[in-house]
Protein backbone atom coordinates (compact mmCIF):
# COMPACT_ATOMS: atom_id res chain seq x y z
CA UNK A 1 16.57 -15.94 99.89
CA UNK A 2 13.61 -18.02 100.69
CA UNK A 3 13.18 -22.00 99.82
CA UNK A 4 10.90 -21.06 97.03
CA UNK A 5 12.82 -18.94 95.59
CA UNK A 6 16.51 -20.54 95.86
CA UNK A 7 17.98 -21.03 92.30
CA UNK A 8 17.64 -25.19 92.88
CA UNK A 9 14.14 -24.94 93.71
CA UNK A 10 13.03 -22.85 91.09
CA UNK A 11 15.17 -25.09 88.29
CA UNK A 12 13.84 -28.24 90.08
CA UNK A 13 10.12 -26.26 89.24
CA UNK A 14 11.12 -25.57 85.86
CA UNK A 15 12.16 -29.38 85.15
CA UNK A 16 8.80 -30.87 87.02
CA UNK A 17 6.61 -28.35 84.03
CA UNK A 18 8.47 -29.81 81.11
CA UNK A 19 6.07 -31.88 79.31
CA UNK A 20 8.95 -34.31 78.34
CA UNK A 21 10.43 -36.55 80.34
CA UNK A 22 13.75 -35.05 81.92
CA UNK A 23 16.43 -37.16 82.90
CA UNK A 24 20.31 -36.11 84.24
CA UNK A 25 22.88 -38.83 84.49
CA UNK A 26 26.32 -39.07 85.02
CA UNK A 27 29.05 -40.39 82.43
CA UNK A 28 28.75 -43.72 85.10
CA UNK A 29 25.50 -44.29 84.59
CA UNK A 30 24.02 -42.19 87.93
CA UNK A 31 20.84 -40.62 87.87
CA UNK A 32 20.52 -37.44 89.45
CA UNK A 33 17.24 -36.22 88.36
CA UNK A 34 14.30 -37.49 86.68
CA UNK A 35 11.12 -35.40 86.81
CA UNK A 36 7.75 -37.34 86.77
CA UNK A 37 7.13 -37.76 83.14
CA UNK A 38 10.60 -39.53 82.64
CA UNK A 39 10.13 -41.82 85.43
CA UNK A 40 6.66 -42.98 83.75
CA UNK A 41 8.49 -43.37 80.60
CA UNK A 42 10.89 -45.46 81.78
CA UNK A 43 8.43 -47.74 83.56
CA UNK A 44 6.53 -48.02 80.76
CA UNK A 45 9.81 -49.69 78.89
CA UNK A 46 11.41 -51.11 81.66
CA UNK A 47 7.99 -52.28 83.87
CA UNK A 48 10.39 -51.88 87.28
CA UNK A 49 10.58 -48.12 88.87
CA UNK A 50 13.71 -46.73 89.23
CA UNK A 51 15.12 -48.54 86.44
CA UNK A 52 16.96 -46.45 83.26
CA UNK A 53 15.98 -48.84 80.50
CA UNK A 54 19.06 -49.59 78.24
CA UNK A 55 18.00 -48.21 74.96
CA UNK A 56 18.16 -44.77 76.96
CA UNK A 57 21.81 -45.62 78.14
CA UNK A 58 22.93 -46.94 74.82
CA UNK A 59 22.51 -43.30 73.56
CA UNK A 60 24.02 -41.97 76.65
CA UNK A 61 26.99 -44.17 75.68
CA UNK A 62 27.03 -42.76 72.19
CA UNK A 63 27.01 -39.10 73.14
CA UNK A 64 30.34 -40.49 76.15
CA UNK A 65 32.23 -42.26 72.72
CA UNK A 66 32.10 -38.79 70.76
CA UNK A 67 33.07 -36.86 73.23
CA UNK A 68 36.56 -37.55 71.71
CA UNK A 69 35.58 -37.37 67.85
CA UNK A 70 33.85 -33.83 69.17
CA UNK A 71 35.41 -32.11 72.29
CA UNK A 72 34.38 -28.85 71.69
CA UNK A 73 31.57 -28.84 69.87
CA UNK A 74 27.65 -29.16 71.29
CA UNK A 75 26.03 -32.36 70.25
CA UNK A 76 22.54 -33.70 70.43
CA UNK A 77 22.54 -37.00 69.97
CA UNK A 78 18.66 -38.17 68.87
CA UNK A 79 17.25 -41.80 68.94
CA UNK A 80 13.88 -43.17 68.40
CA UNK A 81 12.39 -46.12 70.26
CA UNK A 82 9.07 -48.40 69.69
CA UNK A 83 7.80 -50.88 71.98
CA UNK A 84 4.11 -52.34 72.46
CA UNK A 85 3.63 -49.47 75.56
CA UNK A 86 5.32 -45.98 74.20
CA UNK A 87 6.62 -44.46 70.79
CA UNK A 88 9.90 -42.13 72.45
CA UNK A 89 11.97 -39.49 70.90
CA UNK A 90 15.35 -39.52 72.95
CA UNK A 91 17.26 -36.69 72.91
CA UNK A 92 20.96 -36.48 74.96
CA UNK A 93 23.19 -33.53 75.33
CA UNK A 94 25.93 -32.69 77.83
CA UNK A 95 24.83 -30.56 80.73
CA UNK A 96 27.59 -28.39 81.86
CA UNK A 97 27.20 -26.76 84.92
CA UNK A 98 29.32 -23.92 87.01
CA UNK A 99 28.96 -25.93 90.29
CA UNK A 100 30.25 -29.22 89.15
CA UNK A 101 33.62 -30.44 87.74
CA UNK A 102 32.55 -32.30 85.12
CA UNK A 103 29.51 -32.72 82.70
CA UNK A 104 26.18 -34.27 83.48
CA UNK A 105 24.19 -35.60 80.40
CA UNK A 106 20.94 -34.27 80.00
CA UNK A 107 18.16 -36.64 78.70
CA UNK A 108 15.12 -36.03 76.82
CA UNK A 109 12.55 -37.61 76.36
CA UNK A 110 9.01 -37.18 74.17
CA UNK A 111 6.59 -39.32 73.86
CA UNK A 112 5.57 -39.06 70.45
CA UNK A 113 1.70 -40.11 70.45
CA UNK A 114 1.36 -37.23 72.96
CA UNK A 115 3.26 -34.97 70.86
CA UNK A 116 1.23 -36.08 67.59
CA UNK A 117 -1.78 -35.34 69.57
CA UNK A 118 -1.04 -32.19 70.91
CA UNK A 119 -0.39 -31.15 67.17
CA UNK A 120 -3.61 -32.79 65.99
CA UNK A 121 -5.16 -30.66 68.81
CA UNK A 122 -3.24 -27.21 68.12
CA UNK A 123 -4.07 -27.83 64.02
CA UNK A 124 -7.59 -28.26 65.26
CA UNK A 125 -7.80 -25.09 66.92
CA UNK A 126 -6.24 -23.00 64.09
CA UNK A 127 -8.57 -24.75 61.26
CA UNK A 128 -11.29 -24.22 63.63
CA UNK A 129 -12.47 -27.54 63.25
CA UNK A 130 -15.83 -29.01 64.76
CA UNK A 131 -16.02 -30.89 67.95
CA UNK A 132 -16.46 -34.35 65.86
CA UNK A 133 -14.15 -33.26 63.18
CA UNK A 134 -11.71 -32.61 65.67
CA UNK A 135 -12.01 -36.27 67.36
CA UNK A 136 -11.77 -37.39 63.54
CA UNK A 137 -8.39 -35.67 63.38
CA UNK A 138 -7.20 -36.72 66.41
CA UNK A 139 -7.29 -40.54 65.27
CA UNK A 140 -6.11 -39.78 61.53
CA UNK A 141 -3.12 -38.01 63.49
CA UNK A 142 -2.40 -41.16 65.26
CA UNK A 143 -2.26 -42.72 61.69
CA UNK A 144 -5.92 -44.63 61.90
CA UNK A 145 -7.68 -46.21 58.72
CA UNK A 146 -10.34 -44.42 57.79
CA UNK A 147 -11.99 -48.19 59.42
CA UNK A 148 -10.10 -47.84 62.30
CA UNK A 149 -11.59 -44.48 62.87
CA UNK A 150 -15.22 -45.12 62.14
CA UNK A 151 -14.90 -48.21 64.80
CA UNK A 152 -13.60 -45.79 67.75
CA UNK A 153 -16.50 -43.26 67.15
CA UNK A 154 -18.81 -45.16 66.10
CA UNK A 155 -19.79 -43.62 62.74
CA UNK A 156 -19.95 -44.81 58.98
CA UNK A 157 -17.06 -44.58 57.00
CA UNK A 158 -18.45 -42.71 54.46
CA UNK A 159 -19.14 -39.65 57.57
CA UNK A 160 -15.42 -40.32 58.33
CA UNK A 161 -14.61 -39.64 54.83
CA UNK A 162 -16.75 -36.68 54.70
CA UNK A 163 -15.09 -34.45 57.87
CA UNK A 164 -11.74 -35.79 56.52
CA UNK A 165 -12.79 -33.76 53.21
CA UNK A 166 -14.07 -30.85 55.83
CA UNK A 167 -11.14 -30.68 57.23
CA UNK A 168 -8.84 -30.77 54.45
CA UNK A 169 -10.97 -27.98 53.00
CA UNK A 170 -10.67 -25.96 56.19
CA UNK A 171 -6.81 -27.15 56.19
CA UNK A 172 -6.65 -24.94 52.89
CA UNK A 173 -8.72 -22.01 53.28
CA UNK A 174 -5.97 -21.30 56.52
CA UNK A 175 -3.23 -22.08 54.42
CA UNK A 176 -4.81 -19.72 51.26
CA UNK A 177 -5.27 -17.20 54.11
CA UNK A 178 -2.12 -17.27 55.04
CA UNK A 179 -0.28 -16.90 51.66
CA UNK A 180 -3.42 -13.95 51.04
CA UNK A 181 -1.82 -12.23 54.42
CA UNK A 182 1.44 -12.49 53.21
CA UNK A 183 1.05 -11.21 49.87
CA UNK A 184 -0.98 -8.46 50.11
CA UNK A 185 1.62 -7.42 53.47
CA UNK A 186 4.61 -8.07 51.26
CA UNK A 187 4.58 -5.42 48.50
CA UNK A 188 3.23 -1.51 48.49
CA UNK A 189 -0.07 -1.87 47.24
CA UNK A 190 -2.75 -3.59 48.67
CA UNK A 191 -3.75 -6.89 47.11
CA UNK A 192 -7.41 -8.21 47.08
CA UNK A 193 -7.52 -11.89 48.44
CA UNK A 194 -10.73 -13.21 47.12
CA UNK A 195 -10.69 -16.88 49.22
């Protein structure tokens, strides 16, 4: 079997794509792995690379403590943290592998303004939303004043106001399409949807 295609380099591949940040420690506090996104992350709280900032241990330590509460049971422990650089979901599990005696604990984490505006961009795309309308959802995502918003693009608050409306009217016509699709798909007959 080639390099490229050995088992380790394909679930070292696999870890690098995540989105999230991946961390694997030991129950002492070793890192193994950390992909690219994690060790940005933890810069980002810590400001020193290399470092596992302690808010990320802390939760290691709680998922360690129940091990004995929980011995056979799979746990994911979840913790959120705010700081003046990131917003992070962290999510720790035990990683149990074949090759190793004992468990590695598998960190996650998500930074949750990317995640909000990945979901402001996905909504966008399924309400169809405009170019502008889009931008405007993007800030009210990140939880902008309708002030805030008008600043960053440099429009009146009253045209903020008005895509908001747009978009909440798009908003509904997917969601009146939706329950149209599932009613008329739900029963025998056919039922007109007249949205």
């Amino acid at each position: 079997m080639s390099n490229s295609t050995s088992p380790q380099f394909l679930l070292q591949a696999v870890l690098e794509s995540f989105v999230d940040g991946i961390l694997v420690l030991t129950d002492r506090q070793e890192l193994h792995y950390a992909n690219a996104t994690a060790q940005q992350l933890c810069f980002q709280l810590t400001q020193k690379v290399g470092a596992l900032p302690e808010i990320i241990w802390q939760a290691c330590e709680a998922l360690i403590d129940s091990r004995d509460l929980y011995p056979n049971q799979p746990i994911v422990l979840e913790s959120e943290v705010e700081s003046a650089t990131v917003n992070l979901r962290i999510r720790v599990q035990w990683l149990q592998l074949d090759t190793i005696d004992r468990p590695y604990l598998l960190v996650r984490l998500q930074d949750q303004h990317q995640a909000t505006q990945r979901l402001a961009i996905a909504e966008a795309q399924t309400w169809k939303l405009s170019p502008r309308e889009t931008e405007v959802w993007l800030h009210r995502r990140a939880s902008n004043s309708r002030k805030q918003i008008a600043i960053a693009l440099y429009i009146t608050e009253d045209t903020v106001k008005k895509h908001l409306k747009n978009i909440q009217i798009k908003r509904q016509f997917y969601i009146d399409m939706q329950d149209c699709r599932v009613t008329s798909s739900s029963g025998p007959f056919k039922v007109p949807c007249f949205v």
